[in-house]
C-alpha atoms as a PDB file:
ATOM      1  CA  UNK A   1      97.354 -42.282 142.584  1.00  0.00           C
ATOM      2  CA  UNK A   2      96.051 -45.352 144.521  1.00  0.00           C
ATOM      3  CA  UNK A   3      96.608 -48.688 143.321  1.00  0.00           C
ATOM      4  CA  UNK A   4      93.627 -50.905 143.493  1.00  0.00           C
ATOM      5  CA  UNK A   5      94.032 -54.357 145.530  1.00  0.00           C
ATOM      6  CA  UNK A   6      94.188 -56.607 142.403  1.00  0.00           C
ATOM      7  CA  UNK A   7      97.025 -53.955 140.537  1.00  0.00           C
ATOM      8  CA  UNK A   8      98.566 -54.211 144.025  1.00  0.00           C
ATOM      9  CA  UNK A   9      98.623 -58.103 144.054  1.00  0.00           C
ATOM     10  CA  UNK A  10      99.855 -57.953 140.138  1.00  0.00           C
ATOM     11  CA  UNK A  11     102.438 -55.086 141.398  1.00  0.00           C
ATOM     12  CA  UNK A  12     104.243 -57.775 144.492  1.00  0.00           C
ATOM     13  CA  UNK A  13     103.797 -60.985 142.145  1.00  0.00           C
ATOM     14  CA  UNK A  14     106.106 -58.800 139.982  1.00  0.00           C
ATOM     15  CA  UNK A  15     108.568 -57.010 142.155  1.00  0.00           C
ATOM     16  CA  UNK A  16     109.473 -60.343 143.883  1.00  0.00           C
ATOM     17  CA  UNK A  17     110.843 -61.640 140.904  1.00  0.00           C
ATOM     18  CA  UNK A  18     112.351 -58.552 139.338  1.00  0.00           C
ATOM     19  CA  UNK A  19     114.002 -58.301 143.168  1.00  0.00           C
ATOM     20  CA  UNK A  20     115.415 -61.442 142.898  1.00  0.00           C
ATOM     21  CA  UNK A  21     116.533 -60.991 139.613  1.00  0.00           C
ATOM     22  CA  UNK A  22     117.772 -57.436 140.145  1.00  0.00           C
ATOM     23  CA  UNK A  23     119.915 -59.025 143.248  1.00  0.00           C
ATOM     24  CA  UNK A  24     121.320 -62.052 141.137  1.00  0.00           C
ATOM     25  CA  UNK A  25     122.168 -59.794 138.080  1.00  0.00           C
ATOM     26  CA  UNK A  26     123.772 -57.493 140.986  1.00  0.00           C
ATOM     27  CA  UNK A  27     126.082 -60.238 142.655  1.00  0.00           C
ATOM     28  CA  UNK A  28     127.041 -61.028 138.746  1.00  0.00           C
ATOM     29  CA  UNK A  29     128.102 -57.638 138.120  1.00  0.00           C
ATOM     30  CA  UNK A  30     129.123 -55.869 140.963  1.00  0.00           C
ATOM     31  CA  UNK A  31     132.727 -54.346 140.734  1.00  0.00           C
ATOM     32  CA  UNK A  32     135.426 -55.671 143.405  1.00  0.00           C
ATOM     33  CA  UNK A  33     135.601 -53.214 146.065  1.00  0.00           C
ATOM     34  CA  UNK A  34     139.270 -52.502 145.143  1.00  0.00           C
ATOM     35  CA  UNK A  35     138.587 -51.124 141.915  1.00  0.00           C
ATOM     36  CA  UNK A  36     135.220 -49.249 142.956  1.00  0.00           C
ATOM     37  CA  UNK A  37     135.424 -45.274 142.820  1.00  0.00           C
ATOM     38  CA  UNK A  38     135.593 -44.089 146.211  1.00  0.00           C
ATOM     39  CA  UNK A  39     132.392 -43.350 147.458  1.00  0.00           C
ATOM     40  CA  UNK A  40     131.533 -39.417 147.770  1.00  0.00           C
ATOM     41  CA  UNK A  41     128.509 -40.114 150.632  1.00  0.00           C
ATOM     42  CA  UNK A  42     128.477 -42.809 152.901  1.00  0.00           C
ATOM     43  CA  UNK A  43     125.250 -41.997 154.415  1.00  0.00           C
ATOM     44  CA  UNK A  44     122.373 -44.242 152.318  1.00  0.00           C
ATOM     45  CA  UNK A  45     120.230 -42.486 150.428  1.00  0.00           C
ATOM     46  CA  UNK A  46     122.143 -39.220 149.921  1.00  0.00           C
ATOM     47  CA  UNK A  47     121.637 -39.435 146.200  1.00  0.00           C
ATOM     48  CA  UNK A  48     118.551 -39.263 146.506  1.00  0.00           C
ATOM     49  CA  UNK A  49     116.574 -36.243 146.192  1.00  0.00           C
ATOM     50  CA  UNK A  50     114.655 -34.952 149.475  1.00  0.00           C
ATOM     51  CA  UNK A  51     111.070 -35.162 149.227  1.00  0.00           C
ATOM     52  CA  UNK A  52     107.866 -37.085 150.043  1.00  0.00           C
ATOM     53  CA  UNK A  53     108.057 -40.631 149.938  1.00  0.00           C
ATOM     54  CA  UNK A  54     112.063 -40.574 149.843  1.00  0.00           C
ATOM     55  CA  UNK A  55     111.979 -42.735 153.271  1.00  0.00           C
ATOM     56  CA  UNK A  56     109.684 -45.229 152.428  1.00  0.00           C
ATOM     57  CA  UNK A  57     111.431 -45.406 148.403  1.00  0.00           C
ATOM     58  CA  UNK A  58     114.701 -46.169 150.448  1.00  0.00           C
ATOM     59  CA  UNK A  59     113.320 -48.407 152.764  1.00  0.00           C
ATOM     60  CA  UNK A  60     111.944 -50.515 150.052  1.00  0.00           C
ATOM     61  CA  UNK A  61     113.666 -50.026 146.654  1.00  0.00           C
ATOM     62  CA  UNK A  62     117.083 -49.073 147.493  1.00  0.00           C
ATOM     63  CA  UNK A  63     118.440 -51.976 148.989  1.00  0.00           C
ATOM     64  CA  UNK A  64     118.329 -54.251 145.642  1.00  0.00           C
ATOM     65  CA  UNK A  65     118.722 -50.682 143.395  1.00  0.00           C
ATOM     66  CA  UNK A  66     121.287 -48.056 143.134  1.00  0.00           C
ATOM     67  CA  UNK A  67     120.615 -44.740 141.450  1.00  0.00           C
ATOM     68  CA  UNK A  68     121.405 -46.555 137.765  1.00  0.00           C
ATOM     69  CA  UNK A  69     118.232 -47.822 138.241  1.00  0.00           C
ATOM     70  CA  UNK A  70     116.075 -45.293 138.297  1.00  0.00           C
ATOM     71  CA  UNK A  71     118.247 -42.311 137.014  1.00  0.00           C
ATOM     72  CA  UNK A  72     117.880 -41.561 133.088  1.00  0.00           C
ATOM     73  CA  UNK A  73     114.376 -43.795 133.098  1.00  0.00           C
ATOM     74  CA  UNK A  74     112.201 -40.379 132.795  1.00  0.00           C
ATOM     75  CA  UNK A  75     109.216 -42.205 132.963  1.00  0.00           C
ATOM     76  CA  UNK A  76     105.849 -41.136 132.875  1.00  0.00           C
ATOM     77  CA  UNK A  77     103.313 -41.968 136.250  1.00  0.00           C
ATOM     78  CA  UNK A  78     101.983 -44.794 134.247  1.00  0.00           C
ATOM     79  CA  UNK A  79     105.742 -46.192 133.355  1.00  0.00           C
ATOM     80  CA  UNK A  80     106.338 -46.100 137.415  1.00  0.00           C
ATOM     81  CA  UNK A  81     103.218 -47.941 138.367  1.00  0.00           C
ATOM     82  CA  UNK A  82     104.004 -50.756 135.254  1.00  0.00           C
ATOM     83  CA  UNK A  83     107.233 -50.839 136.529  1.00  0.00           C
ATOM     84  CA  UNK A  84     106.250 -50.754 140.331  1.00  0.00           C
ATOM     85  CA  UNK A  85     103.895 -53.555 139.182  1.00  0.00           C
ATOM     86  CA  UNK A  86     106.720 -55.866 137.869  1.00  0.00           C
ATOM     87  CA  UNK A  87     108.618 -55.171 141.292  1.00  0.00           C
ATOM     88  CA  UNK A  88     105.456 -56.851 143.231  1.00  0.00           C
ATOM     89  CA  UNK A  89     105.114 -59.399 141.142  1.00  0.00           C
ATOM     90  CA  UNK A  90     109.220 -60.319 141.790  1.00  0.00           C
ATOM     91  CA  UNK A  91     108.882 -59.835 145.664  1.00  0.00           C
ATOM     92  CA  UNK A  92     109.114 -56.310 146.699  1.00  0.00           C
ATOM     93  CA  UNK A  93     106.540 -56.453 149.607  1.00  0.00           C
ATOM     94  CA  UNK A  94     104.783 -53.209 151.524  1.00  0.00           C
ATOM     95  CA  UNK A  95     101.587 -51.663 151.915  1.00  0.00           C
ATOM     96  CA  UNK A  96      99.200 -50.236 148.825  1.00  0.00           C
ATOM     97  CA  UNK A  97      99.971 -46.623 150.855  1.00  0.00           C
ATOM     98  CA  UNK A  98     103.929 -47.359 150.502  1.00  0.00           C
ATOM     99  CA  UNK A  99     103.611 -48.212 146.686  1.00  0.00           C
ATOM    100  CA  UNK A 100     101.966 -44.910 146.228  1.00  0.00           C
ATOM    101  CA  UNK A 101     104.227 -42.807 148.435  1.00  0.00           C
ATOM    102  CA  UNK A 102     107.012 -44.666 145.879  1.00  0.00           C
ATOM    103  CA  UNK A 103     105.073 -43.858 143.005  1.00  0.00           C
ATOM    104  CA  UNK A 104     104.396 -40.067 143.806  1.00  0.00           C
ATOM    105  CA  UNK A 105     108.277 -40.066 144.559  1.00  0.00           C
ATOM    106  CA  UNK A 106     109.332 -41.474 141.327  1.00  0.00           C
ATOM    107  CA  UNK A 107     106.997 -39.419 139.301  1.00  0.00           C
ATOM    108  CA  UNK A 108     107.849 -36.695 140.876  1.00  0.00           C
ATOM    109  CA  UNK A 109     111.614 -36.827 140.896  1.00  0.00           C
ATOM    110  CA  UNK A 110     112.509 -39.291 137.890  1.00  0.00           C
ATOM    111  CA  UNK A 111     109.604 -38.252 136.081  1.00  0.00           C
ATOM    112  CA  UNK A 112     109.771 -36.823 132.277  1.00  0.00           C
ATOM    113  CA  UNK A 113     111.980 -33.827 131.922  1.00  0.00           C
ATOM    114  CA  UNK A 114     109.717 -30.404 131.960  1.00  0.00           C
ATOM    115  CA  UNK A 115     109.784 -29.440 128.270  1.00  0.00           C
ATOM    116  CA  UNK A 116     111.985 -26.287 129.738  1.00  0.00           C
ATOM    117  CA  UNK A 117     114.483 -26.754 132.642  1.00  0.00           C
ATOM    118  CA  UNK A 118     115.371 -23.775 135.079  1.00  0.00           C
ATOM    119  CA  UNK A 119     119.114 -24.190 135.071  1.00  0.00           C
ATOM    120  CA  UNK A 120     119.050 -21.910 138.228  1.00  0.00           C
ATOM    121  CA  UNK A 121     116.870 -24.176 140.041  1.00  0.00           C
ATOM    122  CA  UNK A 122     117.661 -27.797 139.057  1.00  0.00           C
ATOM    123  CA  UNK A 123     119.112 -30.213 141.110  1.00  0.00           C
ATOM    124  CA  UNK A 124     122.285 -32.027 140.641  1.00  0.00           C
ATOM    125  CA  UNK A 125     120.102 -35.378 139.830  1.00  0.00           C
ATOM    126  CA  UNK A 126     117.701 -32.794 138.197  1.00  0.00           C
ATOM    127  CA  UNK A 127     120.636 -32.237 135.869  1.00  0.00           C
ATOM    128  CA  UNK A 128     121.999 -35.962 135.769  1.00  0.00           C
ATOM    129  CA  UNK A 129     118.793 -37.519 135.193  1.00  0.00           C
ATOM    130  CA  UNK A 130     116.909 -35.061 132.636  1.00  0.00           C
ATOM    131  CA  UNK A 131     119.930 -33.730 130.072  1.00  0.00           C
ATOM    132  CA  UNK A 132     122.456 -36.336 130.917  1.00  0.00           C
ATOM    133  CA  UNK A 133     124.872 -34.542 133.020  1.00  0.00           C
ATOM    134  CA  UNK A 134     127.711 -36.221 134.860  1.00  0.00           C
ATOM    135  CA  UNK A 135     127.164 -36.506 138.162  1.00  0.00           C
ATOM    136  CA  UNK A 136     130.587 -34.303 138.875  1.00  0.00           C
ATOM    137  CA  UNK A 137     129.364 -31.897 136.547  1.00  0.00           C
ATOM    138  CA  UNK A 138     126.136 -31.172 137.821  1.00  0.00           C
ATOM    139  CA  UNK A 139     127.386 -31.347 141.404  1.00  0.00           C
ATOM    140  CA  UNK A 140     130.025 -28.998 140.546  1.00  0.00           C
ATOM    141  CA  UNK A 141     127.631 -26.376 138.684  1.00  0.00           C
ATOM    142  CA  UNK A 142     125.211 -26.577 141.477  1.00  0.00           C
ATOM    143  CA  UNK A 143     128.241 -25.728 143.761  1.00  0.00           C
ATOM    144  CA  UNK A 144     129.483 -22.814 141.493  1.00  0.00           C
ATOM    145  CA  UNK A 145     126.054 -21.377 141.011  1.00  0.00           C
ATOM    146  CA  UNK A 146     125.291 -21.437 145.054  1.00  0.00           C
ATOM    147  CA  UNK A 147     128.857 -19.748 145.259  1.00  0.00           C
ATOM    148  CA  UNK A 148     128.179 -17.131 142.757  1.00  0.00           C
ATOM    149  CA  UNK A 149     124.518 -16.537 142.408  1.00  0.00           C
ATOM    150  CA  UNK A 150     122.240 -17.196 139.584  1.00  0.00           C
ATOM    151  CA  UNK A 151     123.504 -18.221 135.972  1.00  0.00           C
ATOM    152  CA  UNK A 152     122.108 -15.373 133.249  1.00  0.00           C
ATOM    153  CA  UNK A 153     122.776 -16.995 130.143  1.00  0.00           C
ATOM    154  CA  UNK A 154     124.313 -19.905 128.458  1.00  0.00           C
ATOM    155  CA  UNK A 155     127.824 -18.968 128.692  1.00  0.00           C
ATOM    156  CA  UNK A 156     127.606 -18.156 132.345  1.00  0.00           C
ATOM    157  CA  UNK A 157     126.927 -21.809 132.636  1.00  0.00           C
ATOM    158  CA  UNK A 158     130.287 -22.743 130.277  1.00  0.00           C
ATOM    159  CA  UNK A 159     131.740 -20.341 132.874  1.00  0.00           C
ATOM    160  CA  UNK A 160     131.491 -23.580 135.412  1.00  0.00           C
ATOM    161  CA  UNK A 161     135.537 -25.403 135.401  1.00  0.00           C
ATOM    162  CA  UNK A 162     134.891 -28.542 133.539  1.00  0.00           C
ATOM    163  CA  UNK A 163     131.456 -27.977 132.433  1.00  0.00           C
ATOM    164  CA  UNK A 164     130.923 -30.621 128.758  1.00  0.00           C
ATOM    165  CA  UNK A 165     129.933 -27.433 126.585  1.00  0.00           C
ATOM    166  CA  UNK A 166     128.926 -29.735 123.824  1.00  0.00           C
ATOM    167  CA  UNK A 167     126.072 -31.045 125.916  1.00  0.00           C
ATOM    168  CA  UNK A 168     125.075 -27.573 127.233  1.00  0.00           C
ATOM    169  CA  UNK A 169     125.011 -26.527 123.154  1.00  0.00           C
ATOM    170  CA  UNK A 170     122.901 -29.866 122.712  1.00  0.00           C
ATOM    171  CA  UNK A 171     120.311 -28.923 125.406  1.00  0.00           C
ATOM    172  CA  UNK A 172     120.316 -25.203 124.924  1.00  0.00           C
ATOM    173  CA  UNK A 173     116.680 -25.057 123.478  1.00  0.00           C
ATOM    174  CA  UNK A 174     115.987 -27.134 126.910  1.00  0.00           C
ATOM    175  CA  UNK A 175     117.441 -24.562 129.702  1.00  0.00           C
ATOM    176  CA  UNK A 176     115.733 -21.718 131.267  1.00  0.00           C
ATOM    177  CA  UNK A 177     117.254 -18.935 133.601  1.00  0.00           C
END
């Protein structure tokens, strides 16, 4: 999807004030480092799933946003570019090709969840972003299912130590195999 010049302009205006905002709200928040969970991956942008536009997204986006920010959305294309629009308009700066390549990349990774999820082939954000997984959780039955091989049904899955059941019983009608 290309973003015309004037949806472009419209798109900075906005992200330069959500930035700023994003940033203050951050420094308000943010968790003293000696209480913070130790941090799993210190390299940036290893929570974020590979694919196109993933450089340019990190270059960009996530040095005022941490996965919270993106993760659980689900938006549709036409949520990104609003939001992508309000990002402009608050000071996020780069070229109408870089909002796109951010666009596609949001869309395609933080996008709606598929009205049936292949529980064999989702991600560990896959999992954490589209039925609500923990991050642990879905990290640990991504692990489990590399280590053993495809899950077959429903209770395979349950098989995974420390698996929330109840949400794999809410989501049922949702997984694939």
């Amino acid at each position: 999807m290309r973003l015309s010049l004037g949806r472009l302009a419209a798109i900075v205006s906005v992200g330069c004030v959500f930035a700023f905002s994003a940033t203050l709200l951050k420094s308000q928040t943010a968790t003293p480092p000696a209480a913070s969970a130790p941090a799993v991956n210190n390299t940036p942008g290893d929570e974020w799933p590979a694919g196109d536009g993933k450089a340019t997204f990190l270059q960009i986006c996530s040095n005022c946003h941490s996965p919270e920010n993106v993760i659980g959305k689900n938006l549709s294309s036409d949520g990104w570019t609003d939001l992508l629009n309000r990002m402009i308009q608050f000071g996020a700066t780069g070229s109408d090709d870089q909002f796109s390549a951010i666009l596609d990349y949001l869309s395609t990774n933080f996008g709606p969840a598929p009205p049936k999820i292949n529980i064999n082939k989702a991600t560990a954000m896959n999992l954490r972003n589209w039925i609500g997984m923990a991050q642990k959780q879905a990290e640990a039955l991504v692990a489990y299912r590399t280590a053993h091989g495809d899950f077959k049904t429903l209770d395979d899955v349950k098989q995974v130590p420390g698996i929330d059941t109840k949400l794999l019983d809410s989501v049922k009608d949702s997984l694939t195999f």
